[in-house]
N, C-alpha and C. Protein backbone atom coordinates (compact mmCIF):
# COMPACT_ATOMS: atom_id res chain seq x y z
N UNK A 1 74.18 -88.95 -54.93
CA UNK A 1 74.16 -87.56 -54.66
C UNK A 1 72.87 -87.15 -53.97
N UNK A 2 73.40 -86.74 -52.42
CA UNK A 2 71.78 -86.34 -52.26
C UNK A 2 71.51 -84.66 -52.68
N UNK A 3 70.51 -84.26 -52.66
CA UNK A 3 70.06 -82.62 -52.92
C UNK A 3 69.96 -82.48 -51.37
N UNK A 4 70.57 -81.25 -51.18
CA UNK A 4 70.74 -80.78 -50.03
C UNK A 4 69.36 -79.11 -50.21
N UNK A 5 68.80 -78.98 -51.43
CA UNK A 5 67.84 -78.09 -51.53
C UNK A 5 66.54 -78.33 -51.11
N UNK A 6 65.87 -77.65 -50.95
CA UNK A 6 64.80 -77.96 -49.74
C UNK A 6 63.39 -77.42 -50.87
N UNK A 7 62.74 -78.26 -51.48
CA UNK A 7 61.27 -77.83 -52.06
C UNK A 7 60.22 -77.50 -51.49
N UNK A 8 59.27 -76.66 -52.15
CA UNK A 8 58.09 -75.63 -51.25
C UNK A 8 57.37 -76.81 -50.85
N UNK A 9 57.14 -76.93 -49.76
CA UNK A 9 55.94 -77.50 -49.27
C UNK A 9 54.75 -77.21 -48.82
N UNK A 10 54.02 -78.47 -48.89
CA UNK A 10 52.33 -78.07 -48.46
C UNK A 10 52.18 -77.05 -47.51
N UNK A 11 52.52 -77.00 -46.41
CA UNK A 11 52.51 -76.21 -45.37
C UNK A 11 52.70 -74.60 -45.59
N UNK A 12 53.89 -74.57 -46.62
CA UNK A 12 54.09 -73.05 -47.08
C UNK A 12 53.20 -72.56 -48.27
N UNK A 13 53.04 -73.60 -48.96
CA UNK A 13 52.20 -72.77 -50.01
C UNK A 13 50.66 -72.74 -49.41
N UNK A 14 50.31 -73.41 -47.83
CA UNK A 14 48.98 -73.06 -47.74
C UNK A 14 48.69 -71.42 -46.84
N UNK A 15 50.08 -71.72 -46.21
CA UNK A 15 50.11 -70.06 -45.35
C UNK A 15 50.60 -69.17 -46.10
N UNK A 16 51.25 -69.47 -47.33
CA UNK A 16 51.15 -68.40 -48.59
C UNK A 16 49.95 -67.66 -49.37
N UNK A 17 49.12 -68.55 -49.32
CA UNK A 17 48.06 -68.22 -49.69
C UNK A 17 47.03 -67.15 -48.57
N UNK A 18 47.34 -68.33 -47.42
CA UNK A 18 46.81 -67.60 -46.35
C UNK A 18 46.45 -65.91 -46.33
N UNK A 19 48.03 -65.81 -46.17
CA UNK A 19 48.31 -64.62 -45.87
C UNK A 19 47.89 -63.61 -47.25
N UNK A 20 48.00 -64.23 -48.98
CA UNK A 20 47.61 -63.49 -49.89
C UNK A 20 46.00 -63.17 -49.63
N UNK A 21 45.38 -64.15 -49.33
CA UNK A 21 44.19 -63.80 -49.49
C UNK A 21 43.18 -63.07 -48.44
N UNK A 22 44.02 -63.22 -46.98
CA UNK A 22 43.56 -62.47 -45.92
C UNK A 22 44.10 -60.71 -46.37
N UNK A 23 44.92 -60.72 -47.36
CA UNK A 23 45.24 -59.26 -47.69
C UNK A 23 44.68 -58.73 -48.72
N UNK A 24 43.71 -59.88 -49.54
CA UNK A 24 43.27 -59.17 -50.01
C UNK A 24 41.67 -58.50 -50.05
N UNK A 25 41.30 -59.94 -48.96
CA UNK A 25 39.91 -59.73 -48.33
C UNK A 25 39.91 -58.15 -47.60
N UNK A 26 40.86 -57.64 -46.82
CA UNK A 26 41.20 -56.38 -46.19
C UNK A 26 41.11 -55.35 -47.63
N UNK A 27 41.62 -55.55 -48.45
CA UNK A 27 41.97 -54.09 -49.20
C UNK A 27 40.30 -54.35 -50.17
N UNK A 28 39.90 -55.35 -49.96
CA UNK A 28 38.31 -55.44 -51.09
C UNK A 28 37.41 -54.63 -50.26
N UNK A 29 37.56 -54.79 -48.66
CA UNK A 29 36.42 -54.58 -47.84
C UNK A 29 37.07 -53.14 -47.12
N UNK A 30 37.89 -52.79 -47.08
CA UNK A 30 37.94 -51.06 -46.61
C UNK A 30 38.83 -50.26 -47.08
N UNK A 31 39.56 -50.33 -48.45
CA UNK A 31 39.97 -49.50 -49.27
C UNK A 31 38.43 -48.57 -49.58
N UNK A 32 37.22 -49.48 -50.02
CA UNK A 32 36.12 -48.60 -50.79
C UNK A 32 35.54 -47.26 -49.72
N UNK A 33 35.55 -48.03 -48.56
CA UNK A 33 35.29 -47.02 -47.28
C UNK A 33 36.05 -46.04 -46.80
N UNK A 34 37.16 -46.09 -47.10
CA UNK A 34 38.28 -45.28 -46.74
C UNK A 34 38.37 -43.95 -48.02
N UNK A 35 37.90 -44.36 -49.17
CA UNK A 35 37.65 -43.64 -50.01
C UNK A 35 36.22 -42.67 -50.25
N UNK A 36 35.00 -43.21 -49.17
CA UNK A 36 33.57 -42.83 -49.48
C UNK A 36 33.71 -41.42 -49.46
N UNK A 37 34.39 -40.76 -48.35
CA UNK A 37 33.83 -39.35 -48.13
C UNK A 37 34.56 -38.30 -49.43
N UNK A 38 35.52 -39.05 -50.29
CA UNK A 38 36.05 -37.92 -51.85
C UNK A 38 34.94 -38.39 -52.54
N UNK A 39 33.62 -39.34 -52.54
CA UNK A 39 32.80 -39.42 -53.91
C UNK A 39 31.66 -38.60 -53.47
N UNK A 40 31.54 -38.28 -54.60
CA UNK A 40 29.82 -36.96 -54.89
C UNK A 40 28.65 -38.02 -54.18
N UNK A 41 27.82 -37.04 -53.54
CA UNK A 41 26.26 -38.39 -53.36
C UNK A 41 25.75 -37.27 -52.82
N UNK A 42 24.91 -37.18 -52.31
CA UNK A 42 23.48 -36.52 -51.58
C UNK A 42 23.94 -36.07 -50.46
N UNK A 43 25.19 -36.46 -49.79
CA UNK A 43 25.41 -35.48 -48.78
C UNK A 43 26.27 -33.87 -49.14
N UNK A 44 26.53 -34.14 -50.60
CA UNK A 44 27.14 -32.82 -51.07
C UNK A 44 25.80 -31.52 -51.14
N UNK A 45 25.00 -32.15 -51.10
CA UNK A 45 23.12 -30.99 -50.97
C UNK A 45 23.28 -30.66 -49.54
N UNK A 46 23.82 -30.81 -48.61
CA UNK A 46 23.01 -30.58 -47.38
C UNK A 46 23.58 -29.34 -46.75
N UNK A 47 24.39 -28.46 -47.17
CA UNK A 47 25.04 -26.76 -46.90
C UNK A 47 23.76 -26.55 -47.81
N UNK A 48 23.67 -26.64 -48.84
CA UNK A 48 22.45 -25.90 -49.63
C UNK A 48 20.74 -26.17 -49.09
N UNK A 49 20.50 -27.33 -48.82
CA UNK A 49 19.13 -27.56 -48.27
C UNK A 49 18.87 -26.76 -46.92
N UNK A 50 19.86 -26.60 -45.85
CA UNK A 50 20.49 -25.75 -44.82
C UNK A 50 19.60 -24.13 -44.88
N UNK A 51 20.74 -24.10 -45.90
CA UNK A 51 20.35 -22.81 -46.60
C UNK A 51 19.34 -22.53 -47.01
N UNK A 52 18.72 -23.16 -47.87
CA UNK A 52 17.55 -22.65 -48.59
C UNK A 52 16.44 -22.76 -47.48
N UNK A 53 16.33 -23.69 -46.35
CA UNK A 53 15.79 -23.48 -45.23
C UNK A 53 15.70 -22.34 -44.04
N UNK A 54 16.55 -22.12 -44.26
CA UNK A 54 16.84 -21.16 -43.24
C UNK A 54 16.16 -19.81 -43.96
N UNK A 55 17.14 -19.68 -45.30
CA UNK A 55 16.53 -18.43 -46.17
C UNK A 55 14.71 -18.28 -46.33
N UNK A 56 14.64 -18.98 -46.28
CA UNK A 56 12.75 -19.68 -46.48
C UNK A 56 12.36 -18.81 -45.06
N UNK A 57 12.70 -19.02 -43.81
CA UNK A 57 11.85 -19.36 -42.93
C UNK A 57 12.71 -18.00 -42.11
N UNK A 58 13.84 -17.47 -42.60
CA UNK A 58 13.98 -16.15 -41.79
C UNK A 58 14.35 -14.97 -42.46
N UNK A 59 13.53 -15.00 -43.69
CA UNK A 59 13.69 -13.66 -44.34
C UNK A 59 12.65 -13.78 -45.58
N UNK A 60 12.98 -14.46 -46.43
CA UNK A 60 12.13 -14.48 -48.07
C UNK A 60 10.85 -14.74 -47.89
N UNK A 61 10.06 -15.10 -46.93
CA UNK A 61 8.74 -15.39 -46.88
C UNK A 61 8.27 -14.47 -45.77
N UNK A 62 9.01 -14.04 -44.67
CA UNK A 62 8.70 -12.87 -44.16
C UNK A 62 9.90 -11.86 -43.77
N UNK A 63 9.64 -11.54 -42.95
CA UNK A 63 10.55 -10.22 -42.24
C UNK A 63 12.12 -10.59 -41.29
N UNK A 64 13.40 -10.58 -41.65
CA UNK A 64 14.21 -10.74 -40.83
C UNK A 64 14.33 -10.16 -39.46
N UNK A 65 13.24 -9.18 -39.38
CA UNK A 65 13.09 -8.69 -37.94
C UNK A 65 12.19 -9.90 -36.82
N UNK A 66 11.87 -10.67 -37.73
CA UNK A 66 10.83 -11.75 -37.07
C UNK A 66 10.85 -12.58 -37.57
N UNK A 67 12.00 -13.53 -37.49
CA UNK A 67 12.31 -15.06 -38.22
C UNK A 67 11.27 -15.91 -38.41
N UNK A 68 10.90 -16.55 -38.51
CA UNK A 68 10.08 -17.84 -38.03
C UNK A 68 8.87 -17.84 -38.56
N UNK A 69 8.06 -16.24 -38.62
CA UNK A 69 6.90 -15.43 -38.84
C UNK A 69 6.67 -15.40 -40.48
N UNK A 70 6.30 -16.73 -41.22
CA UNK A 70 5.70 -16.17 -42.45
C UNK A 70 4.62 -15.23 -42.92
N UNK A 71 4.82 -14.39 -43.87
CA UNK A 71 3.79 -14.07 -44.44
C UNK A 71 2.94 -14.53 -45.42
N UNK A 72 1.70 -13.80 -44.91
CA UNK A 72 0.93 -15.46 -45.92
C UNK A 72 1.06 -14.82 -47.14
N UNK A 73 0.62 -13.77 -47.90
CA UNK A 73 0.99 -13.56 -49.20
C UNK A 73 1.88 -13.61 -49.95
N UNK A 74 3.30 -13.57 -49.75
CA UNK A 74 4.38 -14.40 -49.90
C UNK A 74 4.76 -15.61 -49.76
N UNK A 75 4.34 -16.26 -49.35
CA UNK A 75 3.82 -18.12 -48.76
C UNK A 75 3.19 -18.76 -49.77
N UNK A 76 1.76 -18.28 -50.17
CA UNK A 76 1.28 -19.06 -51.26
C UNK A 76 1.43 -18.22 -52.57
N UNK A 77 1.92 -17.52 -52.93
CA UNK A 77 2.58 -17.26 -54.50
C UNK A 77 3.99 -17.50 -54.56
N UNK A 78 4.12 -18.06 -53.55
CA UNK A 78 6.00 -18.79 -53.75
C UNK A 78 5.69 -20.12 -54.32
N UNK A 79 4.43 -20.95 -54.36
CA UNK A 79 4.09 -21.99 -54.92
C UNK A 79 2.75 -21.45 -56.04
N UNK A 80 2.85 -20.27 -56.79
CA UNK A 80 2.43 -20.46 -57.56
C UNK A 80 2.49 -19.40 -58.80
N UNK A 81 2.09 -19.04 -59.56
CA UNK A 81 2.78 -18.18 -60.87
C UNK A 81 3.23 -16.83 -60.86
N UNK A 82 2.15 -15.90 -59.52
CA UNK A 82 2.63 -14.68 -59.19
C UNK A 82 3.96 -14.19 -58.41
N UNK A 83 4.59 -12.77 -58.52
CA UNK A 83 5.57 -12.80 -57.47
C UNK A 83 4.94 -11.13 -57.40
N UNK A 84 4.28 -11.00 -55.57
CA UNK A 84 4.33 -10.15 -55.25
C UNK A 84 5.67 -8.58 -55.17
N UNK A 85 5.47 -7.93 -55.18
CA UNK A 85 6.36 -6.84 -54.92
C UNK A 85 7.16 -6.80 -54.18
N UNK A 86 6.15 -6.75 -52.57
CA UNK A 86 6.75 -7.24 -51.78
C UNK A 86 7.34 -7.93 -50.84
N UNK A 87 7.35 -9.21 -52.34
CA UNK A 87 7.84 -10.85 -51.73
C UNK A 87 10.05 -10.23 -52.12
N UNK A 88 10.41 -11.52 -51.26
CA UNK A 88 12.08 -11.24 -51.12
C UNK A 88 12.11 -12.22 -52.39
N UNK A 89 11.60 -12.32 -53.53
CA UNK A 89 12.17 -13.31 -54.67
C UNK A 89 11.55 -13.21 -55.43
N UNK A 90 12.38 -14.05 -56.89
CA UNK A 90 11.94 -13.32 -57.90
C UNK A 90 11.61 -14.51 -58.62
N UNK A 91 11.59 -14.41 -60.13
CA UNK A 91 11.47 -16.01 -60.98
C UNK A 91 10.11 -16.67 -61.01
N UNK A 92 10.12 -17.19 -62.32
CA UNK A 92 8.41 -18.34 -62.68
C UNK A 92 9.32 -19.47 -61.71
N UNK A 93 10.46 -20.22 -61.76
CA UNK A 93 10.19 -21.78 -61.19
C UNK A 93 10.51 -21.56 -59.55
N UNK A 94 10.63 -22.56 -59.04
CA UNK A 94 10.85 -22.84 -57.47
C UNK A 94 12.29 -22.76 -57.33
N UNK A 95 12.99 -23.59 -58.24
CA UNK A 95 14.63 -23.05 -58.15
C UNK A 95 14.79 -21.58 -58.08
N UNK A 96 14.79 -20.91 -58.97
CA UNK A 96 14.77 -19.59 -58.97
C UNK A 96 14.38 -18.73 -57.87
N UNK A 97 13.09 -19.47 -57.23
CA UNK A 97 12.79 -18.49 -56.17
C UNK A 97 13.64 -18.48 -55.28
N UNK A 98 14.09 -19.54 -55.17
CA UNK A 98 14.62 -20.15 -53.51
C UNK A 98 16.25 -20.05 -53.39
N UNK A 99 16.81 -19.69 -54.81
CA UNK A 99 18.37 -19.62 -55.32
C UNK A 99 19.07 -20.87 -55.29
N UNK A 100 18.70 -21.50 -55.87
CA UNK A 100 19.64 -23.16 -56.16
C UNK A 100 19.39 -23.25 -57.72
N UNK A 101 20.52 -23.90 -58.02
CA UNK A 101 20.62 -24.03 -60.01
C UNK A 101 20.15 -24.97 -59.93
N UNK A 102 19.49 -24.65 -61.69
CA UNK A 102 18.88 -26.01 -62.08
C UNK A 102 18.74 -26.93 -61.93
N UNK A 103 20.47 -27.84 -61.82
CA UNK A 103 20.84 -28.71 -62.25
C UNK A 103 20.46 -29.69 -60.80
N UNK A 104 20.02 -28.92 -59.68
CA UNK A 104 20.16 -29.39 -58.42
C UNK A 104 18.18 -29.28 -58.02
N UNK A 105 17.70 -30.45 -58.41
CA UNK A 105 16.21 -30.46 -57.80
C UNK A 105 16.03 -29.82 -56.78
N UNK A 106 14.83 -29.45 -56.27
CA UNK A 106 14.19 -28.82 -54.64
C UNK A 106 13.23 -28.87 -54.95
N UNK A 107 12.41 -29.48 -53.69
CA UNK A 107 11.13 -29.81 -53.59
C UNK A 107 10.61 -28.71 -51.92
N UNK A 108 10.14 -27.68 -52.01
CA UNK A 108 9.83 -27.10 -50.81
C UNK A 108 8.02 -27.23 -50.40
N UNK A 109 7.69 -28.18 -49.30
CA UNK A 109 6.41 -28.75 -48.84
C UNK A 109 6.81 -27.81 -47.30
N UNK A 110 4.97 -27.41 -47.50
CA UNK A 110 4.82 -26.51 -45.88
C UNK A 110 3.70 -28.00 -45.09
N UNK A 111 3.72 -28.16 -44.21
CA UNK A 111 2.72 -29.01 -43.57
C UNK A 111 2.53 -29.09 -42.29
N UNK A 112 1.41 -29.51 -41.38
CA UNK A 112 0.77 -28.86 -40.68
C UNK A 112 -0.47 -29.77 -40.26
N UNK A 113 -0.68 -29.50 -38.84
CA UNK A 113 -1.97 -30.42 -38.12
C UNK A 113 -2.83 -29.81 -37.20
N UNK A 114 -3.18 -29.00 -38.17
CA UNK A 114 -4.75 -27.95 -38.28
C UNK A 114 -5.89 -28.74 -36.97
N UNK A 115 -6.08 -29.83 -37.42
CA UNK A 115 -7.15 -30.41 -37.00
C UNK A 115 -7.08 -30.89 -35.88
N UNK A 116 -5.68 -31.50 -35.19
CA UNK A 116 -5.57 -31.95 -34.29
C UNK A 116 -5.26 -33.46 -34.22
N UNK A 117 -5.48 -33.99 -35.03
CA UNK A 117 -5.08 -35.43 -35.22
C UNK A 117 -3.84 -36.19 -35.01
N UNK A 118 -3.23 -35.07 -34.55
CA UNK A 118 -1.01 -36.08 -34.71
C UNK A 118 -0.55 -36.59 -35.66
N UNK A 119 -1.19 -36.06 -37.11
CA UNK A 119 -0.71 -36.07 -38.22
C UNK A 119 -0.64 -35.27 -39.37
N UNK A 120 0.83 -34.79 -39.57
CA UNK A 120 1.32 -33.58 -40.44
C UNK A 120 0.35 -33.72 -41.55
N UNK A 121 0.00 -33.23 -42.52
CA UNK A 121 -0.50 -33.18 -43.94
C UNK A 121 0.01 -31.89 -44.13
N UNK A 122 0.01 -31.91 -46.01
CA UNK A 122 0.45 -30.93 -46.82
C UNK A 122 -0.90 -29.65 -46.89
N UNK A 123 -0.43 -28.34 -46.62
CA UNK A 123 -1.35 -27.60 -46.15
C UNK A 123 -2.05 -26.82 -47.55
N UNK A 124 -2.74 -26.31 -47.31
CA UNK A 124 -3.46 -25.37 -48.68
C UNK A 124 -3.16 -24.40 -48.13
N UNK A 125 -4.54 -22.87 -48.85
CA UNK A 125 -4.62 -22.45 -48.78
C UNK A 125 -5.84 -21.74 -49.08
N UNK A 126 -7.04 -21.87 -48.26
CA UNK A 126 -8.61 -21.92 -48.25
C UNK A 126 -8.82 -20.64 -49.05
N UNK A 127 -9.43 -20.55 -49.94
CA UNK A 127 -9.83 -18.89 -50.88
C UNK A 127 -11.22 -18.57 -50.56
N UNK A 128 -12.08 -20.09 -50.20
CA UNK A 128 -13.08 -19.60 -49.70
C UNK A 128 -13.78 -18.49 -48.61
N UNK A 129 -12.58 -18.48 -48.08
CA UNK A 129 -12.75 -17.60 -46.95
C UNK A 129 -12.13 -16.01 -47.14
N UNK A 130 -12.73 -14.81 -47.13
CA UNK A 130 -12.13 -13.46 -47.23
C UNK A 130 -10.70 -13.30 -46.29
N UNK A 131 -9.87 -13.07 -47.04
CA UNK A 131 -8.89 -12.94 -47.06
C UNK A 131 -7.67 -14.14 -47.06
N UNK A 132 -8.60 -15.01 -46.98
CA UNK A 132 -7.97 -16.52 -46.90
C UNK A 132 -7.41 -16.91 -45.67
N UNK A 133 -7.15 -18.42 -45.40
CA UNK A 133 -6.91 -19.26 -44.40
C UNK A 133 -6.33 -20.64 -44.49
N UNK A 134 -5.25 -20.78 -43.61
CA UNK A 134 -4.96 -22.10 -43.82
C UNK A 134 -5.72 -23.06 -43.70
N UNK A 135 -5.61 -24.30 -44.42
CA UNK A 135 -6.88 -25.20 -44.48
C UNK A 135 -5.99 -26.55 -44.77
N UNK A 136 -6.26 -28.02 -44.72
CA UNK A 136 -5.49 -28.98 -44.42
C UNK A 136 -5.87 -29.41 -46.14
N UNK A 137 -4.89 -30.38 -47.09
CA UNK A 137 -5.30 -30.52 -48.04
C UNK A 137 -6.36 -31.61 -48.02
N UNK A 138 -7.46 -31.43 -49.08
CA UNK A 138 -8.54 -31.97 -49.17
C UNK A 138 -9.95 -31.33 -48.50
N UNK A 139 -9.56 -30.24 -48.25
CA UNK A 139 -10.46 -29.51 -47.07
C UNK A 139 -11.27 -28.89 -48.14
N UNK A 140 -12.74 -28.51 -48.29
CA UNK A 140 -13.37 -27.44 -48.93
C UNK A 140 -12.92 -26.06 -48.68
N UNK A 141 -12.69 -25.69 -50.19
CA UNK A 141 -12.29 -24.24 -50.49
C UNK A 141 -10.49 -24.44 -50.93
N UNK A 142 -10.42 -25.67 -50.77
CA UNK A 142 -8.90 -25.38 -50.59
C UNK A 142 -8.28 -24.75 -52.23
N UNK A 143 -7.31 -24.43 -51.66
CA UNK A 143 -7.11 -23.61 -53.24
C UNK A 143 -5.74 -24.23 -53.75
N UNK A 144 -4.74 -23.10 -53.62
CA UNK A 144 -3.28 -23.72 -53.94
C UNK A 144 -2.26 -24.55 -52.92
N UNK A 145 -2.50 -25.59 -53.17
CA UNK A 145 -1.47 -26.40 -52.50
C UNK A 145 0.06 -25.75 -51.86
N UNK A 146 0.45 -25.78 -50.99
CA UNK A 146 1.33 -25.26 -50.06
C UNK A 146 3.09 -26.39 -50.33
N UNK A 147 3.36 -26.50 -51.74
CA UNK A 147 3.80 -27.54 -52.35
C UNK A 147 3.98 -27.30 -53.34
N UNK A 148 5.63 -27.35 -54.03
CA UNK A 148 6.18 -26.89 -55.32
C UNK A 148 7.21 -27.58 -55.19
N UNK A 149 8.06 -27.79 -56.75
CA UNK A 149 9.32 -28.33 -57.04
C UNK A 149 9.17 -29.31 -57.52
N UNK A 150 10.39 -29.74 -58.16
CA UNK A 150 10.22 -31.30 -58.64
C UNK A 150 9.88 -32.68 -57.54
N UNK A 151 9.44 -33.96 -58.01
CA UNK A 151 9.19 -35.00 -56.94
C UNK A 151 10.05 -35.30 -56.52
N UNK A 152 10.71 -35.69 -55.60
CA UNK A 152 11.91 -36.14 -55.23
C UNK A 152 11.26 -37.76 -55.13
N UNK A 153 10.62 -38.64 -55.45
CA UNK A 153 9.84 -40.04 -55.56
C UNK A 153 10.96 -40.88 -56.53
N UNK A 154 10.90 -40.27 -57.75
CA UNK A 154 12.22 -40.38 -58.84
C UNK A 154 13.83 -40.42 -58.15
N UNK A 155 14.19 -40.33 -57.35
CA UNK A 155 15.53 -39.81 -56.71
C UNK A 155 16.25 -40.52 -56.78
N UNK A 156 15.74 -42.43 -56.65
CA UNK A 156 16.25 -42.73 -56.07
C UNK A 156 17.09 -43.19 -54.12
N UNK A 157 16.16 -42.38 -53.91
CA UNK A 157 16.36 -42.13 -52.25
C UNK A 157 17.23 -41.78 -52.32
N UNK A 158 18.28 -40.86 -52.23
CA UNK A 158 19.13 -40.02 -52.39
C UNK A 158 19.14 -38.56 -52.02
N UNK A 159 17.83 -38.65 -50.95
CA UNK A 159 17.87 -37.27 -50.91
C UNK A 159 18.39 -36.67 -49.66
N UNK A 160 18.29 -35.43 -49.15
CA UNK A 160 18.71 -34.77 -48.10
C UNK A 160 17.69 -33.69 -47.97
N UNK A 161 17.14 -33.26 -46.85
CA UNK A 161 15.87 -33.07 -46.01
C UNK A 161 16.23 -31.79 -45.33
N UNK A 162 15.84 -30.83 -44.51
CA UNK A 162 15.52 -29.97 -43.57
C UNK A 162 13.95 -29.26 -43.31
N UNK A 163 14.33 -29.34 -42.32
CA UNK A 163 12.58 -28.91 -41.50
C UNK A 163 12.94 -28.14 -40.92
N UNK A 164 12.33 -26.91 -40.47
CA UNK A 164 11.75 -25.74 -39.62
C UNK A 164 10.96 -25.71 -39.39
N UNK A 165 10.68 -25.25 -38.03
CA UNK A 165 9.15 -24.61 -37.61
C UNK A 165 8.79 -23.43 -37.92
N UNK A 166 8.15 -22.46 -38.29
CA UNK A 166 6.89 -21.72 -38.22
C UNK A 166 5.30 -21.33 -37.78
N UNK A 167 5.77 -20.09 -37.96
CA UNK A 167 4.26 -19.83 -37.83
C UNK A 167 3.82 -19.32 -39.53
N UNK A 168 2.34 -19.50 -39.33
CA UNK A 168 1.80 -19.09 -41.10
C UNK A 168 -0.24 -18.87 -40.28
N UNK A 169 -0.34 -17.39 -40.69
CA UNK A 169 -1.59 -17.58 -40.46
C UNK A 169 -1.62 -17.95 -38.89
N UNK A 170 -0.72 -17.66 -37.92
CA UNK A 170 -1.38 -18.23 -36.65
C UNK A 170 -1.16 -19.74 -36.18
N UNK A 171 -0.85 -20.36 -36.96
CA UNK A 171 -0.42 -21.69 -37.01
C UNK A 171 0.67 -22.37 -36.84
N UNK A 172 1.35 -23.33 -36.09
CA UNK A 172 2.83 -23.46 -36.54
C UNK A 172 2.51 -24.56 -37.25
N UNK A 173 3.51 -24.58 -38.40
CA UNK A 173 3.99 -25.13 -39.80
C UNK A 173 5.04 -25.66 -39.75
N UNK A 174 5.30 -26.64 -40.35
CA UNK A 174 6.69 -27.28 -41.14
C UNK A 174 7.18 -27.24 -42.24
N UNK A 175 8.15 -26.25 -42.61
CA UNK A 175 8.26 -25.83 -43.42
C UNK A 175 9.53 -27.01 -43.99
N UNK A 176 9.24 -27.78 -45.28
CA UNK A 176 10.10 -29.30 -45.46
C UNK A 176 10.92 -28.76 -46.82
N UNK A 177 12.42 -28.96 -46.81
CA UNK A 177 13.16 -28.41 -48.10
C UNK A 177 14.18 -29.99 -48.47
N UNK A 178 13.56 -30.79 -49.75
CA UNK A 178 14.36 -32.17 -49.91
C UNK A 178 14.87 -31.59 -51.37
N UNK A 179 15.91 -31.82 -51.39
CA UNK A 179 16.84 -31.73 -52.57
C UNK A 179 17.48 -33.53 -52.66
N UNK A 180 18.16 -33.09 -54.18
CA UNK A 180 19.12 -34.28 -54.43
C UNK A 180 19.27 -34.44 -55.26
């Protein structure tokens, strides 16, 4: 009696495999990518960092009639315990001032190259001088650092960034807002 049935052979069970494992190399390597943009991460901050930039640099620190134009007395008690009258914000922390919840860090740094060198540094705010003046940090007289919020160093690198220009005092400034 011969068997007229035909058994799997080498050949099929190696292009069986073939084909299992080339399908599944595909669904390991861009199912996860195809999925990135529904998971939470640091690009869900960046409508708010936007914002809080913009709000910073064309209204709450000075005049919406003159974007760009900080005022300095509103400028350096936004980084520190007072809130003028007639500053646009209210609140002891930096969240509060700037309107972002708690739960969402902000770090707002002004900085600036006073001296001329082609390199930004974090700016003060000289007391030595009547009525005060911007001054580069480390400078004599310098007073309150131009620099509030939590570190964003801790993050993780995870963060999300915006910069503006300004003026402050005559100066143009970079006004830096990193959340995350």
């Amino acid at each position: 009696m011969r068997r007229r049935e035909r058994g799997q052979t080498t050949l099929d069970f190696a292009l069986g495999m073939s084909i299992f494992l080339l399908s599944l190399v595909f669904v390991v390597a861009f199912v996860p990518g195809m999925l990135e943009p529904f998971s939470g991460g640091a690009q869900s901050e960046t409508p708010a960092v936007n914002r809080v930039a913009d709000d910073l640099t064309q209204g709450t620190l000075g005049n919406a009639s003159a974007p760009y134009v900080l005022d300095e007395t509103c400028t350096v008690e936004l980084f520190t315990a007072g809130v003028p009258g007639e500053c646009r914000y209210d609140g002891t922390e930096l969240s509060d001032r700037v309107g972002v919840l708690e739960r969402s860090p902000v770090n707002v740094t002004i900085r600036g190259d006073l001296d001329g060198s082609g390199a930004d540094d974090i700016l003060c705010w000289d007391t030595s001088v009547v009525g005060g003046q911007l001054a580069e940090r480390g400078a004599s007289g310098c007073g309150p650092l131009l620099t509030g919020g939590s570190n964003p160093a801790g993050s993780g690198g995870k963060t999300v960034s915006a910069q503006r220009v300004a003026l402050l005092d005559g100066q143009d400034v970079t006004v830096e807002v990193v959340m995350w």
